[in-house]
Every structure is written in structure tokens, then in C-alpha cells.
N, C-alpha and C. Protein backbone atom coordinates (compact mmCIF):
# COMPACT_ATOMS: atom_id res chain seq x y z
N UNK A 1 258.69 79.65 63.46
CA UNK A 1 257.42 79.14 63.90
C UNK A 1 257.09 79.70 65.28
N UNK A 2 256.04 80.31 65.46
CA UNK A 2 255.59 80.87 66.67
C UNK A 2 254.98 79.75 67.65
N UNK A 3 255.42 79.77 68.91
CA UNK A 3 255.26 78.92 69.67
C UNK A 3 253.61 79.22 70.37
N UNK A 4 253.51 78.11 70.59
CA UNK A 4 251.80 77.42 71.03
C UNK A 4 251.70 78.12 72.70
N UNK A 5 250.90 78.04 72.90
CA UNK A 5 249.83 77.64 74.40
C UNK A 5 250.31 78.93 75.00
N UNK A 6 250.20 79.20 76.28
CA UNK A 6 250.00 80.38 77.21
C UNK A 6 252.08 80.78 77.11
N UNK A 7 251.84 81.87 77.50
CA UNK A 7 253.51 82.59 77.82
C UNK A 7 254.03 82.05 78.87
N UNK A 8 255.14 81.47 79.24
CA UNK A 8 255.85 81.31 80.04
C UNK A 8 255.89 82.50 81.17
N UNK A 9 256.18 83.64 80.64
CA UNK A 9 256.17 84.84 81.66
C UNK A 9 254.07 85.14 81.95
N UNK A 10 254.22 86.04 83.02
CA UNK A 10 252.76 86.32 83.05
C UNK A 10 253.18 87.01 83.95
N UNK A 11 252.12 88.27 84.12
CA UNK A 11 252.39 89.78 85.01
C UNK A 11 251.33 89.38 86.26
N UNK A 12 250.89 88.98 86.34
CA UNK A 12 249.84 87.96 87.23
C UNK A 12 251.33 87.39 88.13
N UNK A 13 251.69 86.42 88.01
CA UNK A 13 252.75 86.00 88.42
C UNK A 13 254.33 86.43 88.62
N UNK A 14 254.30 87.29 88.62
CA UNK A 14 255.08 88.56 88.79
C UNK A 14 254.95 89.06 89.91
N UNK A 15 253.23 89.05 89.81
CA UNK A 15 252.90 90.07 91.07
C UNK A 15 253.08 89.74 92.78
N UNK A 16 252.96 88.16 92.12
CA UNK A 16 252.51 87.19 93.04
C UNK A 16 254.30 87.25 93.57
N UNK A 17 255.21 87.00 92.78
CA UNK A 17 256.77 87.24 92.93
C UNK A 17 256.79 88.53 93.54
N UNK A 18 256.78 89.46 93.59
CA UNK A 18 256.38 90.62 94.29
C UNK A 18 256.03 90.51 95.74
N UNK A 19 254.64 90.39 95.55
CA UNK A 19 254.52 90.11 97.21
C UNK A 19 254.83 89.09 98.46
N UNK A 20 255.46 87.83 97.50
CA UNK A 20 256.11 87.10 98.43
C UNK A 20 257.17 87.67 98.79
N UNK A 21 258.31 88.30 97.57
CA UNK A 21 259.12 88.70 97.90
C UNK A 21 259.92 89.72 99.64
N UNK A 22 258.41 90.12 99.97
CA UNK A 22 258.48 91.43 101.32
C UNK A 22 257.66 90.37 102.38
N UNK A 23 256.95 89.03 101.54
CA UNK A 23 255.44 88.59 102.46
C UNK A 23 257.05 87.46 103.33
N UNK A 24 258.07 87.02 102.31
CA UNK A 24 258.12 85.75 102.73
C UNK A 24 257.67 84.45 102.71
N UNK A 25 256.65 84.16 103.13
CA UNK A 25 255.96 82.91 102.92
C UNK A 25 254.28 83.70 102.42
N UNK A 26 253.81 82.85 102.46
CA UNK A 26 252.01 83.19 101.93
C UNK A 26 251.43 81.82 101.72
N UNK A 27 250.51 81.96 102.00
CA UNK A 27 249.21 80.77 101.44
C UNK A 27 248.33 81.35 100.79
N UNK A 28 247.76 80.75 99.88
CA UNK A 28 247.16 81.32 98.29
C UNK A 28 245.94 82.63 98.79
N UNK A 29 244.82 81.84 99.76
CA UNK A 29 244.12 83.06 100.10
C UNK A 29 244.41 84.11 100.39
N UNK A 30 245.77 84.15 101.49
CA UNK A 30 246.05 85.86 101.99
C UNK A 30 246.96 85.90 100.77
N UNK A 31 247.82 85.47 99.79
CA UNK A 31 248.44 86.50 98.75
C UNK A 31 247.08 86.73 97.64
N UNK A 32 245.99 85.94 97.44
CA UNK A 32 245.04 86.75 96.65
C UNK A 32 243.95 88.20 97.67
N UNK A 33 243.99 88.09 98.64
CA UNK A 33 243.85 89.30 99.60
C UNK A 33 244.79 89.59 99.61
N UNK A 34 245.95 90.05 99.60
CA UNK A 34 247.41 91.52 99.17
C UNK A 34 247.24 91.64 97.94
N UNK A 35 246.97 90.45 96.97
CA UNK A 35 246.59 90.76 95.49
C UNK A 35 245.79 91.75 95.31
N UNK A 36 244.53 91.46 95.50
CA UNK A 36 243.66 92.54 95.36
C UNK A 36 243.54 93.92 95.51
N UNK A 37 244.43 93.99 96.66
CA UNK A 37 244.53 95.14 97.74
C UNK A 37 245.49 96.20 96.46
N UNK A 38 246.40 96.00 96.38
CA UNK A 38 247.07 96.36 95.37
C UNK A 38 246.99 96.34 94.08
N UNK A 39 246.94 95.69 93.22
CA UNK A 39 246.80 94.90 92.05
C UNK A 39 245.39 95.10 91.32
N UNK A 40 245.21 95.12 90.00
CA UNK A 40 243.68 95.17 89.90
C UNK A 40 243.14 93.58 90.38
N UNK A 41 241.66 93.06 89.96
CA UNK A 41 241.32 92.42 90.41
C UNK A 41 240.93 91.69 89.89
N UNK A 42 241.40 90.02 90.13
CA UNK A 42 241.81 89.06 89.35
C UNK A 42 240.78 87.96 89.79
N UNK A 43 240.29 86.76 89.29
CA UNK A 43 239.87 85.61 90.08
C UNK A 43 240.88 84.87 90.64
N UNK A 44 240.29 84.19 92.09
CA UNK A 44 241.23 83.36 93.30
C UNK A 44 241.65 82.47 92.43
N UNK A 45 240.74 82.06 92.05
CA UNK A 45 241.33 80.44 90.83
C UNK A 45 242.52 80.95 89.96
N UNK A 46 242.89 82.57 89.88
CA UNK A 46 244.19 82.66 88.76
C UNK A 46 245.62 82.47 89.87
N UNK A 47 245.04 83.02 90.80
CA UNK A 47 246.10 83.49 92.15
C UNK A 47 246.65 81.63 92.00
N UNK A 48 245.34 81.13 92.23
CA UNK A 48 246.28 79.55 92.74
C UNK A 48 246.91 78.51 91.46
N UNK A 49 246.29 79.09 90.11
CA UNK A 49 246.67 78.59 88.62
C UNK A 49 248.09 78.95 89.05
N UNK A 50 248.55 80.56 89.53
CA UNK A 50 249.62 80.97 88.70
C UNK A 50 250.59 80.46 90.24
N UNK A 51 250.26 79.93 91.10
CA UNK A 51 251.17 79.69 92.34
C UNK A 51 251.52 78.35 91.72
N UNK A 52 250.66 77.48 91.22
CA UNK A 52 250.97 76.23 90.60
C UNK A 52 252.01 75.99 89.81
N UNK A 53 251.44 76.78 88.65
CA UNK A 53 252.53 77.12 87.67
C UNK A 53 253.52 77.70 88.01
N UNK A 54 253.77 78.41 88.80
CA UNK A 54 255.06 79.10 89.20
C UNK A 54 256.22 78.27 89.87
N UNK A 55 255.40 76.86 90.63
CA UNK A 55 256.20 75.89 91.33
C UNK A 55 256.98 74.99 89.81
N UNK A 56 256.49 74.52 89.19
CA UNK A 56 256.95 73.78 87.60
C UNK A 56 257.63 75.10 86.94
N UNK A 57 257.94 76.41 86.51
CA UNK A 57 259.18 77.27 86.60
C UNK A 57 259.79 77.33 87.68
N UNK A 58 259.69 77.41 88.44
CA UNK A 58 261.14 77.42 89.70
C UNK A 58 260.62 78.68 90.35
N UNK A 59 259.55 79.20 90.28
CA UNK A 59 259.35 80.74 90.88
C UNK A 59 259.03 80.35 91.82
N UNK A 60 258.50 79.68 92.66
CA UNK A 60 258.22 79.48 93.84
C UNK A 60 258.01 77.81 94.10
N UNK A 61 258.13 77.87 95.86
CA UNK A 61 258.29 76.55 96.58
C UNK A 61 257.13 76.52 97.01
N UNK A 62 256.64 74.93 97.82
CA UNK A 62 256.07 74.74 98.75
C UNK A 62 256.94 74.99 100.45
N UNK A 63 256.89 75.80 101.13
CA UNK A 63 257.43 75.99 102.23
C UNK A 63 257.07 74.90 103.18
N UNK A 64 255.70 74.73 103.69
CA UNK A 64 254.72 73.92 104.17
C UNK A 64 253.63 73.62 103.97
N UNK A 65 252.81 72.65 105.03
CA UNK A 65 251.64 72.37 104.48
C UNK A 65 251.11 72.23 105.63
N UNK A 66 249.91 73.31 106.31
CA UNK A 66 249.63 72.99 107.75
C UNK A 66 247.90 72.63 107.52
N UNK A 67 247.79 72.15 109.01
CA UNK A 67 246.18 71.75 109.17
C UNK A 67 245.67 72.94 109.73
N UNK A 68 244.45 73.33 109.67
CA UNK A 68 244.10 74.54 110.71
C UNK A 68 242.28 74.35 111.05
N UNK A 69 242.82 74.14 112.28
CA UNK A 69 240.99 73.83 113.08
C UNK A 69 240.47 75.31 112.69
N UNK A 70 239.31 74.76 112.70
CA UNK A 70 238.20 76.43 112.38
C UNK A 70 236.62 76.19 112.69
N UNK A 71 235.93 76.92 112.43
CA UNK A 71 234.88 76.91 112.15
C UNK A 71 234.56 77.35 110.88
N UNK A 72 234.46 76.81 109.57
CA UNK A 72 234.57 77.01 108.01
C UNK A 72 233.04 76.60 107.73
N UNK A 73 232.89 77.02 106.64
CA UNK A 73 231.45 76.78 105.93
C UNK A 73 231.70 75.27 105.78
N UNK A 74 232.40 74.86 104.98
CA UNK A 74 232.32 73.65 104.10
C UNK A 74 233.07 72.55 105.46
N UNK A 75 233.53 72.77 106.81
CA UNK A 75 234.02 71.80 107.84
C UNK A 75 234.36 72.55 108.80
N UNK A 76 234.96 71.84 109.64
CA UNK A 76 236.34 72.38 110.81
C UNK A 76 237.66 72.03 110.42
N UNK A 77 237.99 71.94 109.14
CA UNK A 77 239.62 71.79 109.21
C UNK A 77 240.14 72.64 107.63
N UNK A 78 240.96 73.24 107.69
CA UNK A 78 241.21 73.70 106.40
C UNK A 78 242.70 72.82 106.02
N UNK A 79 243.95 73.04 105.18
CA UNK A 79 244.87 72.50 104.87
C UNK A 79 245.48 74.12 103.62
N UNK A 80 246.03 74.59 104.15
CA UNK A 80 246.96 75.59 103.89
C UNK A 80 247.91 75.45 103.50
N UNK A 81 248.63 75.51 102.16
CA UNK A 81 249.78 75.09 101.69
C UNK A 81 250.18 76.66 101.20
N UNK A 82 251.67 76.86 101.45
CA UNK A 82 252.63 77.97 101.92
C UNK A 82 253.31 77.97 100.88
N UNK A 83 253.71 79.08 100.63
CA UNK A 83 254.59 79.33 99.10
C UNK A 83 255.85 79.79 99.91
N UNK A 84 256.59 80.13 98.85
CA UNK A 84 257.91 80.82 98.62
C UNK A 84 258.83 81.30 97.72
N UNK A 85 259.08 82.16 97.53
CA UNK A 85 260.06 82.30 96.46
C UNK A 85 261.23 81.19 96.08
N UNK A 86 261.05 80.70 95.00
CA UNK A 86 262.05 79.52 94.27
C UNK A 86 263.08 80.45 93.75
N UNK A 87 264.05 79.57 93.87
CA UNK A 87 265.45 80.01 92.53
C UNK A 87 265.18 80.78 91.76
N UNK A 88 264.21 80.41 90.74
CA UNK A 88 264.04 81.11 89.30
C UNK A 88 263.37 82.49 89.35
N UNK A 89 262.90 83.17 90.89
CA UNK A 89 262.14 83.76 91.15
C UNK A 89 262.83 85.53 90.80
N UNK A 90 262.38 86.61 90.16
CA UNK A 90 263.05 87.57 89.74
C UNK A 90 262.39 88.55 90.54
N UNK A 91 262.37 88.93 91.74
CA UNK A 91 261.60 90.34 91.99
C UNK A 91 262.19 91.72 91.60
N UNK A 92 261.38 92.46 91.48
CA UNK A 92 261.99 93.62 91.23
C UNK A 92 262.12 94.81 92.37
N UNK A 93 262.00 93.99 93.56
CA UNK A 93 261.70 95.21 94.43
C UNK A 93 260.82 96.58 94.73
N UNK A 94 259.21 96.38 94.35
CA UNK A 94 258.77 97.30 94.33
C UNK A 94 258.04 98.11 95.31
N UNK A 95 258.59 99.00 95.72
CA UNK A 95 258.27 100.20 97.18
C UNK A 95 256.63 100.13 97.05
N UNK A 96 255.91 100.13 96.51
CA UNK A 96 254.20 100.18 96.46
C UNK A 96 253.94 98.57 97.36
N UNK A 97 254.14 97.93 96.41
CA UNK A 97 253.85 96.29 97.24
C UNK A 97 254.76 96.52 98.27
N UNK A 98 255.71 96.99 98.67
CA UNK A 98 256.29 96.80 100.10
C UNK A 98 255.50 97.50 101.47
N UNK A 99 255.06 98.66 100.38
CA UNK A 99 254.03 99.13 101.31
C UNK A 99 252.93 98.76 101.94
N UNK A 100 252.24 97.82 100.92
CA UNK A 100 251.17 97.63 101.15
C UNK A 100 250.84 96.26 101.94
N UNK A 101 252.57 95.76 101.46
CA UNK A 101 252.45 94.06 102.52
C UNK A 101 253.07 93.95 103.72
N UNK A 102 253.22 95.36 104.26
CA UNK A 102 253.89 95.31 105.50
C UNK A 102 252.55 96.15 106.61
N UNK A 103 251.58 96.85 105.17
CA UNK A 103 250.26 97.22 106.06
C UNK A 103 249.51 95.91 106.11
N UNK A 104 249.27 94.95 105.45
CA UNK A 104 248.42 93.75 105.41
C UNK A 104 249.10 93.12 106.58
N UNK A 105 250.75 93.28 106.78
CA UNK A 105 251.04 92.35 107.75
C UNK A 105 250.55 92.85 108.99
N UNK A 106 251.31 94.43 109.51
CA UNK A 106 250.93 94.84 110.38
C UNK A 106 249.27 94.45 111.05
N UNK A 107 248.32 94.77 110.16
CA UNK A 107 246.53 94.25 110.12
C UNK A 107 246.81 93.22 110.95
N UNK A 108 247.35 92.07 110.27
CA UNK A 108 247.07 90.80 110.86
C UNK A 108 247.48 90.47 112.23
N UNK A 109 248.45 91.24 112.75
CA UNK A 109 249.14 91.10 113.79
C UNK A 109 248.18 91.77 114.91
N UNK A 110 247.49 92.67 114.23
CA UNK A 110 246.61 93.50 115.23
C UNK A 110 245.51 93.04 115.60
N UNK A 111 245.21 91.88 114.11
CA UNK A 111 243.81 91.26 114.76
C UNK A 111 243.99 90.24 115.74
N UNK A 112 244.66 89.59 115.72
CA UNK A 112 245.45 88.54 116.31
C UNK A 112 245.67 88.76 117.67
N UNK A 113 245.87 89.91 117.98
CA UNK A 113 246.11 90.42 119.52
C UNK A 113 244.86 90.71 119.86
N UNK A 114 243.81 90.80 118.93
CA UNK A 114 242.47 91.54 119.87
C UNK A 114 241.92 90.37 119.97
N UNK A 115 242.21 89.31 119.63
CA UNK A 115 241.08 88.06 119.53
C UNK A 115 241.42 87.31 120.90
């Protein structure tokens, strides 16, 4: 009997295993910006489906959960919740995403100093 509902595995979530893997931590927006960057191009709503789902397999943690003052469309406060690679998490080490999340990191570090 062939089993029901969505695959347990998903290459979506893989990817996402991938770039934590070099990111370390992430919060859903900047790994769907390294997503994109790399990756073809997916909706945000799959990025945070498959971070969800990935916490109920063991692929990833909640690291933290911070507040962050801003100036945002919808308020001044956002709430950022941080991933991580879980136990169950399999990367494969891939030199392209390493590349490309150590240029996203570098970016950020640079904007950060000009501000």
C-alpha cells in the first residue's frame, strides 16, 4: 500500500539544511534571501512551511527567539525566531552554498558597519 500525504524528504528542505549548515543559525527571512540567491525561486510561506516541518523531523531547532525594534510597515517590533541544525539534520556539504553564504554573510557585515 502506497503511503498518503506529502514525502517526508523534500529538496526544499534540504536546501534549507544546506545553508544553515555554513549559516549556523538563520531566521526564516534571511535563509529565504540565501534561498533565493542560490536556489531557484520558491514562495517565503514554503521557506517557513519547510523550517516548521523540519523542527517535528529533527532537522532543525529553535536556537532563539529575539524582539527587534524597527521601523516596519505593519509596527515597530518584529519577533525573529532562529533555526538550527537538529540531530536528524544530513548536510551534504555543498561548495556552491558555501560560497554563496559566506558572500551573504560577508554583505551583512558590511552593511552593518556603514550604518
Amino acid at each position: 500500500m502506497k503511503a498518503r500525504g506529502r514525502p517526508v524528504k523534500s529538496q526544499i528542505r534540504q536546501n534549507i539544511v544546506e545553508i544553515l549548515n555554513f549559516l549556523g543559525e538563520g531566521y526564516g527571512y534571511g535563509i529565504y534571501k540565501i534561498y533565493s540567491e542560490i536556489f531557484s525561486k520558491c514562495a517565503q510561506k514554503s521557506i517557513y512551511y519547510h523550517l516548521k516541518k523540519g523542527i517535528s523531523t529533527g532537522e532543525f531547532i529553535v536556537k532563539k527567539i529575539e524582539k527587534e525594534k524597527g521601523d516596519f510597515s505593519w509596527g515597530t517590533e518584529v519577533e525573529k525566531t532562529y533555526y538550527a541544525l537538529g540531530p536528524k539534520a544530513l548536510p551534504r556539504e555543498d561548495p556552491k552554498v558555501k560560497e554563496e553564504v559566506e558572500k551573504y554573510v560577508k554583505a551583512r557585515k558590511q552593511a552593518r558597519q556603514n550604518n
